[in-house]
C-alpha atoms as a PDB file:
ATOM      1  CA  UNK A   1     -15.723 -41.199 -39.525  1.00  0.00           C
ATOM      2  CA  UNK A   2     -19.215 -41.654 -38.056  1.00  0.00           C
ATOM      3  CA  UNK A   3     -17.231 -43.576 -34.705  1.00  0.00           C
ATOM      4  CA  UNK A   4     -15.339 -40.462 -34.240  1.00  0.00           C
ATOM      5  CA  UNK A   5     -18.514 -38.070 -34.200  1.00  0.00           C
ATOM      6  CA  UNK A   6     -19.967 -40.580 -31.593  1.00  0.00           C
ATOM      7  CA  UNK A   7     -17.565 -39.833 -29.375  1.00  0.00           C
ATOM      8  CA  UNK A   8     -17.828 -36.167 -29.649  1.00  0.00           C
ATOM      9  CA  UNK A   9     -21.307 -36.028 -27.652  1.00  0.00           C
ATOM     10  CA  UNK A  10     -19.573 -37.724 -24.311  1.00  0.00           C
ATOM     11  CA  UNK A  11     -17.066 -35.111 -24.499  1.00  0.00           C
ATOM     12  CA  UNK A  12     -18.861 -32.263 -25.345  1.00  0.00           C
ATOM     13  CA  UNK A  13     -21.275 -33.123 -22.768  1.00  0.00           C
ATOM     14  CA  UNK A  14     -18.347 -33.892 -19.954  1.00  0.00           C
ATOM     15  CA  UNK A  15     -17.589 -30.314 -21.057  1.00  0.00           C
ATOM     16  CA  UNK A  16     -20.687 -28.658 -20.460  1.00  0.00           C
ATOM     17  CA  UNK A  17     -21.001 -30.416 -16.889  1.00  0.00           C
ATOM     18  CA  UNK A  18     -17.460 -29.084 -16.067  1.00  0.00           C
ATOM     19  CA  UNK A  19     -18.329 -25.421 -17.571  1.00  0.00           C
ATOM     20  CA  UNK A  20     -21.439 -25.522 -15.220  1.00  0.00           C
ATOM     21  CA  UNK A  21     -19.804 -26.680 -12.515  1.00  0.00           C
ATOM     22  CA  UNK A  22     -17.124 -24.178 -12.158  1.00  0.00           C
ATOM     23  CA  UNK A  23     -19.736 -21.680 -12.739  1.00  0.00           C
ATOM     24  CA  UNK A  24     -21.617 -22.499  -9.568  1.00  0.00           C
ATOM     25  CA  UNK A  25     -18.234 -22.889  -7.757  1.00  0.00           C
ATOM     26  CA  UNK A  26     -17.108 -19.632  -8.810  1.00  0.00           C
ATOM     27  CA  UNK A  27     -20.457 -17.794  -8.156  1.00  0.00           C
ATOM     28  CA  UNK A  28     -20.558 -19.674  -4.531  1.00  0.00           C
ATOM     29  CA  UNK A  29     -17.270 -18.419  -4.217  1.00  0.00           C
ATOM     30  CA  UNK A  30     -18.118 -14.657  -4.526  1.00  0.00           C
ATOM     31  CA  UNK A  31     -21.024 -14.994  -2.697  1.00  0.00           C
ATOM     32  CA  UNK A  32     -19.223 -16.205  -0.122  1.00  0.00           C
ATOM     33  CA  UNK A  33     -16.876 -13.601  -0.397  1.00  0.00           C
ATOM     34  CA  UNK A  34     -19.136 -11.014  -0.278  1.00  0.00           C
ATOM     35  CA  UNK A  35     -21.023 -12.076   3.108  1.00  0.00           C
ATOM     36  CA  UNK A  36     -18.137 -12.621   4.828  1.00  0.00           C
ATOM     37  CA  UNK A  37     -16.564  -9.124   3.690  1.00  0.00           C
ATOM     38  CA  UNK A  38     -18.867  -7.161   6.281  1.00  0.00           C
ATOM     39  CA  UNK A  39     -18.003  -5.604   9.289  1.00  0.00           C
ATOM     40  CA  UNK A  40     -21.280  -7.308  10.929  1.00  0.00           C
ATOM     41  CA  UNK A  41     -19.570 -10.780   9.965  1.00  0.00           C
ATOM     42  CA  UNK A  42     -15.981 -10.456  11.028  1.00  0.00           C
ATOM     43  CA  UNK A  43     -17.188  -8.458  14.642  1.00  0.00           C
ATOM     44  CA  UNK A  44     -19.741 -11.460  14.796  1.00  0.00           C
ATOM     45  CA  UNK A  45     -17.444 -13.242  17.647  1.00  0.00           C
ATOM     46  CA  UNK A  46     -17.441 -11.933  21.123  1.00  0.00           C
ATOM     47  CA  UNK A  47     -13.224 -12.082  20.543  1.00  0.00           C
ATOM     48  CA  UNK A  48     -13.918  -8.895  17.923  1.00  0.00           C
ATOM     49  CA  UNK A  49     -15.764  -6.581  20.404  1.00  0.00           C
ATOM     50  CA  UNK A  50     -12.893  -4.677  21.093  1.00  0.00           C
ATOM     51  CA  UNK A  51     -11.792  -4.311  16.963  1.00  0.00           C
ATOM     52  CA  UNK A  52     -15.084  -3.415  16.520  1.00  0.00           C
ATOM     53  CA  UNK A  53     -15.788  -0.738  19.223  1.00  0.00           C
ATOM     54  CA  UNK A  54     -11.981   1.132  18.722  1.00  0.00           C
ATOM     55  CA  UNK A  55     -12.992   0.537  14.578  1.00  0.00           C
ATOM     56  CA  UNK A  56     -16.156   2.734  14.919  1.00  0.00           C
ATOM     57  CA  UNK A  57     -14.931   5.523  16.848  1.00  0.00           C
ATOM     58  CA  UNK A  58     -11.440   5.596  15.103  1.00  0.00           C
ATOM     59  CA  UNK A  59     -10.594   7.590  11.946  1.00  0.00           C
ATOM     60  CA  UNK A  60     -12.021   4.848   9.444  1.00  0.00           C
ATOM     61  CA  UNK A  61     -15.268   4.053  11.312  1.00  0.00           C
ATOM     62  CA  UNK A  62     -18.803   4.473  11.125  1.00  0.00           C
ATOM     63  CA  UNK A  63     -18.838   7.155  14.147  1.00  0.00           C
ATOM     64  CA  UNK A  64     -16.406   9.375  12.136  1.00  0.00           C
ATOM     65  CA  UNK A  65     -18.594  12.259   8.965  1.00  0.00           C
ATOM     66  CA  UNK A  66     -16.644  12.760   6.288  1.00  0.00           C
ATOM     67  CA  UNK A  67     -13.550  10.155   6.825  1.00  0.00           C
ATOM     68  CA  UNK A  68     -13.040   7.201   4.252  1.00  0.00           C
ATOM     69  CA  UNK A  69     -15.410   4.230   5.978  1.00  0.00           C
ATOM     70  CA  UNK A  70     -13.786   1.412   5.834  1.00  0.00           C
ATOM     71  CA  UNK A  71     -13.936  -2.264   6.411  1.00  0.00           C
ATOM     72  CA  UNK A  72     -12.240  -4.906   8.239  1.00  0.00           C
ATOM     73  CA  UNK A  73     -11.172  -6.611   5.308  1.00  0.00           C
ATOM     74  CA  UNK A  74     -10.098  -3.474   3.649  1.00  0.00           C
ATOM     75  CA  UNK A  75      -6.990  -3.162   5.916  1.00  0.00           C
ATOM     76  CA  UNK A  76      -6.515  -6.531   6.875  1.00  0.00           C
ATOM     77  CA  UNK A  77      -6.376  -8.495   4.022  1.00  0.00           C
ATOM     78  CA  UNK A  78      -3.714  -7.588   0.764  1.00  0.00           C
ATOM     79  CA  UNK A  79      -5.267  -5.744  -2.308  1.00  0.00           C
ATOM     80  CA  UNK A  80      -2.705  -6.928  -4.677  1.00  0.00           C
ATOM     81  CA  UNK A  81      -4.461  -9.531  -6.210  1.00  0.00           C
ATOM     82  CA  UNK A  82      -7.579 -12.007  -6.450  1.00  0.00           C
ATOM     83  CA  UNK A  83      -5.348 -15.021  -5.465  1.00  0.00           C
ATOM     84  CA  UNK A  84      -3.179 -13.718  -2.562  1.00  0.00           C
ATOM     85  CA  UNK A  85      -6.172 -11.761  -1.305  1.00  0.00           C
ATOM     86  CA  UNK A  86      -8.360 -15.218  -0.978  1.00  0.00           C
ATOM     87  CA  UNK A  87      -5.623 -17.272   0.074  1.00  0.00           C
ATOM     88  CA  UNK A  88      -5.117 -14.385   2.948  1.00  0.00           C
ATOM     89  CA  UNK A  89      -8.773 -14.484   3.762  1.00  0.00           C
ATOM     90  CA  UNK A  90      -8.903 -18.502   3.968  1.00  0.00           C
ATOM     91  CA  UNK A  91      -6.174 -18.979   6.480  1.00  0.00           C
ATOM     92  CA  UNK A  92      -7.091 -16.016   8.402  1.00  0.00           C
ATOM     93  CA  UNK A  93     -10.892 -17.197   8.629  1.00  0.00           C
ATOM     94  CA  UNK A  94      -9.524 -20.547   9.349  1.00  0.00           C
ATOM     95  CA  UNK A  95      -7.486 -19.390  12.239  1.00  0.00           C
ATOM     96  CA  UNK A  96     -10.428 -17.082  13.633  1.00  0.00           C
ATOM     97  CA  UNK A  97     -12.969 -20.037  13.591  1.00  0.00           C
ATOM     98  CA  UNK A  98     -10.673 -22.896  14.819  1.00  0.00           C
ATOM     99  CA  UNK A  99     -10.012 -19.743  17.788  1.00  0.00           C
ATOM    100  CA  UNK A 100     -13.377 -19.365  18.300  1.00  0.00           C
ATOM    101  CA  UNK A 101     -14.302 -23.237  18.567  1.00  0.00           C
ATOM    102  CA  UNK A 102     -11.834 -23.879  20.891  1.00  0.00           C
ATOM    103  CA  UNK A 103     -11.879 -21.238  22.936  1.00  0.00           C
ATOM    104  CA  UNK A 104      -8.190 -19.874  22.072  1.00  0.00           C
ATOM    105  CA  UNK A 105      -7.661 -16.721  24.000  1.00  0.00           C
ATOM    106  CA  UNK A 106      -4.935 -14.292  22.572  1.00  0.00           C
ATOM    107  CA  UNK A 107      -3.211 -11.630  24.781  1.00  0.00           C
ATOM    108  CA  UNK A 108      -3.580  -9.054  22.496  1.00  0.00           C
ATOM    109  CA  UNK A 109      -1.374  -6.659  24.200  1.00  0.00           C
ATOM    110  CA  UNK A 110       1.533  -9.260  24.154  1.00  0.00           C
ATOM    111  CA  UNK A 111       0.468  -9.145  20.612  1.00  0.00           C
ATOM    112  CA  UNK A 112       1.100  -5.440  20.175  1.00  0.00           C
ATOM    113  CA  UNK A 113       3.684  -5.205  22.285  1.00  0.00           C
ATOM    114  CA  UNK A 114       5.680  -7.844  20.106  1.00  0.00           C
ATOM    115  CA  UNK A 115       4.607  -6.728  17.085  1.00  0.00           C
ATOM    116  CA  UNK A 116       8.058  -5.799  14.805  1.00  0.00           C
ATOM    117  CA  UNK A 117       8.682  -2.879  12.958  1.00  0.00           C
ATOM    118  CA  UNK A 118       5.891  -2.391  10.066  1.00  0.00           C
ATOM    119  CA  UNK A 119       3.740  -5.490  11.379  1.00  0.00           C
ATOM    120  CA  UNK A 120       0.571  -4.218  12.401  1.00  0.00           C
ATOM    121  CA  UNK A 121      -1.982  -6.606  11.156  1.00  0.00           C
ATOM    122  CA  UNK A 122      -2.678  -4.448   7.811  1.00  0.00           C
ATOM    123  CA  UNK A 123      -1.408  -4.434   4.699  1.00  0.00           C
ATOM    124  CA  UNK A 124      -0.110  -1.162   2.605  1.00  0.00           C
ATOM    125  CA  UNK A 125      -2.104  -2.158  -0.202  1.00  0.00           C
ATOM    126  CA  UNK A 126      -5.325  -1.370   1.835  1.00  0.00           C
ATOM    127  CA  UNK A 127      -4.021   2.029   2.576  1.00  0.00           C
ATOM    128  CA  UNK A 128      -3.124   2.382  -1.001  1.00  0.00           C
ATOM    129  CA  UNK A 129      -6.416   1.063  -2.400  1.00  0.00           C
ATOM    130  CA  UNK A 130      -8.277   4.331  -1.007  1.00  0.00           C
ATOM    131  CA  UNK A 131      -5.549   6.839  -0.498  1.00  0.00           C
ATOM    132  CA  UNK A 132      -4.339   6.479  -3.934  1.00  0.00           C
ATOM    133  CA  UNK A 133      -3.645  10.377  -3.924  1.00  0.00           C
ATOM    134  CA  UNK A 134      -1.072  11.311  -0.803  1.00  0.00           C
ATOM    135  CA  UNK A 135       0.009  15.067  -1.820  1.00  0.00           C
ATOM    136  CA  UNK A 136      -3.394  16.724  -2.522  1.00  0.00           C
ATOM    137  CA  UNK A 137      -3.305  20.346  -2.607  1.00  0.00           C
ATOM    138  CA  UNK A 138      -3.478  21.589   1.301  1.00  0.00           C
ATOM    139  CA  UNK A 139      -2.160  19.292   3.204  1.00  0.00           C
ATOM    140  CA  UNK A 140       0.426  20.225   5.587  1.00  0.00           C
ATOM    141  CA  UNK A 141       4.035  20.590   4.179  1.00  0.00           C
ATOM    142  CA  UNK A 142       5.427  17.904   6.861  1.00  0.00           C
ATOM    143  CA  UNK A 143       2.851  15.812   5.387  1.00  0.00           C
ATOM    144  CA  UNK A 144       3.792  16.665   1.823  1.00  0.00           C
ATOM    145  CA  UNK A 145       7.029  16.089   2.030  1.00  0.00           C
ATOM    146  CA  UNK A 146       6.181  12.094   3.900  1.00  0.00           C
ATOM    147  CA  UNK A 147       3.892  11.507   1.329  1.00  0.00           C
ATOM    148  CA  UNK A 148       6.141  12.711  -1.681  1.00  0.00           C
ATOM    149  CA  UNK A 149       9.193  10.550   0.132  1.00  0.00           C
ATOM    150  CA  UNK A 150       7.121   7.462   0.405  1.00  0.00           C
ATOM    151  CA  UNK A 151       5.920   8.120  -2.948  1.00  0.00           C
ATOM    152  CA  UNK A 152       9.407   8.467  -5.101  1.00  0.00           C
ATOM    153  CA  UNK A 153      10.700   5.415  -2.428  1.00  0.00           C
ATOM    154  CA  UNK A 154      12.940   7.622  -0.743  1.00  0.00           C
ATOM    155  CA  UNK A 155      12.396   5.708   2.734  1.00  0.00           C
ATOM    156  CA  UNK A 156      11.795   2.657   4.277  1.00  0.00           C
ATOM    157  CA  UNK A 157       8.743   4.319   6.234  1.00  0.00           C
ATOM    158  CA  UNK A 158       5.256   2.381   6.209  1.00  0.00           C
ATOM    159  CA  UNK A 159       1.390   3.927   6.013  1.00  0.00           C
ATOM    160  CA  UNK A 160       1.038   3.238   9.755  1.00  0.00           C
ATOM    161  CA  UNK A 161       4.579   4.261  11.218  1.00  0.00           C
ATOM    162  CA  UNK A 162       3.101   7.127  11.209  1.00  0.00           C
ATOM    163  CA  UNK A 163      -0.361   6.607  10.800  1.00  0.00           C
ATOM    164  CA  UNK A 164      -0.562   4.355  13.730  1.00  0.00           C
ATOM    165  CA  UNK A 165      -4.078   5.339  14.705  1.00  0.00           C
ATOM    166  CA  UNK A 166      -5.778   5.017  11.660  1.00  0.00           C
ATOM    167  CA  UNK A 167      -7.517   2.174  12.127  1.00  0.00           C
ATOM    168  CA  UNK A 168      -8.409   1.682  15.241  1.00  0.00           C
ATOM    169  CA  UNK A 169      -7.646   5.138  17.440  1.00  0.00           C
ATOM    170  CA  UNK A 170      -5.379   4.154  20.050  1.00  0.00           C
ATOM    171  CA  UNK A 171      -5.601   0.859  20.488  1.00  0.00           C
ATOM    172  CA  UNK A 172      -2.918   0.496  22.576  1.00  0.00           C
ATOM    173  CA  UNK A 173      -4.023   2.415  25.632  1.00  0.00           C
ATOM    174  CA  UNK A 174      -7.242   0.502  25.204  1.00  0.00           C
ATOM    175  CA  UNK A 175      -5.328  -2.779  25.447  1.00  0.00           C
ATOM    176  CA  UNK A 176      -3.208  -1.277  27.889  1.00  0.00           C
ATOM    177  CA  UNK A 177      -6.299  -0.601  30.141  1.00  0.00           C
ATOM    178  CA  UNK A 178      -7.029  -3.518  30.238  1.00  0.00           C
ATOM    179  CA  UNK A 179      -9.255  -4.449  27.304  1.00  0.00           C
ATOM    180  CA  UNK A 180      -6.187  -6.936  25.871  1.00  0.00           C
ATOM    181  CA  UNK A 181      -7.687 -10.508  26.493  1.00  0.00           C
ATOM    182  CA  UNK A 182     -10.530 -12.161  24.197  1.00  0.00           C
END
């Protein structure tokens, strides 16, 4: 008996070492989370200038009173879950830094041009996550009836068919113009 209760320290102590550990890896974690969730962060590289500048005077931006703010990561990254949200956020950080290092230029109106129907670098679940309510009282009855198809799954329609400024004005005459390279 007393050779099994000397074993019980070892593990109970390997235990508390692993408990610890994936403490601190999970607080890490959401720390790191956190400070690279701001708009300041992802706008950090001169290739986000132009994301940044159409974000604050567009619908969702800091130049707008009254309109939802929101962040970069609140459209572009999926709000259906911890998992596919951070897996999402790794690979696209990955991409943006390994861009960034080696100097990667995208044609961004190539980009846009060639985009697909419904691809438009957000996800519906960011749209959902703050417009959970899309037939409040008032709104106009084109709108109404949209919202109330979209709602009951009566189309194949996506937030941004027809919101297609919503995040960042109208981008595409800004690429368009010239602002398309970075």
């Amino acid at each position: 008996m007393k050779q099994a209760e000397g074993k019980r320290g070892p593990v109970a102590a390997a235990l508390a070492v692993g408990f610890v550990a994936a403490a601190a890896a999970g607080l890490l974690t959401a720390s790191q989370v956190r400070s690279t969730s701001s708009v300041e962060f992802c706008a950090s590289c001169h290739e986000m200038t132009l994301f940044r500048r159409t974000w604050e005077t567009g619908p969702h931006g800091t130049a707008r009173m009254g309109a939802i703010k929101a962040r970069c990561v609140d459209c572009h990254l999926p709000h259906e879950g911890v998992v596919g949200y951070l897996a999402v956020k790794t690979r696209a950080g990955i991409h943006d830094v390994l861009a960034h290092l080696t100097g990667k230029k995208t044609d961004w109106l190539s980009k846009w041009k060639n985009r697909g129907p419904h691809v438009h670098g957000a996800y519906e679940s960011g749209c959902r996550h703050c417009h959970k309510d899309l037939v409040v009282p008032g709104i106009p009855i084109k709108a109404f009836s949209a919202h109330r198809a979209y709602r009951l799954g009566e189309t194949t329609l996506h937030c941004l068919d027809c919101h297609q400024k919503a995040g960042h004005g109208d981008i595409a005459a800004v690429l368009q113009a010239g602002g398309g390279q970075g």
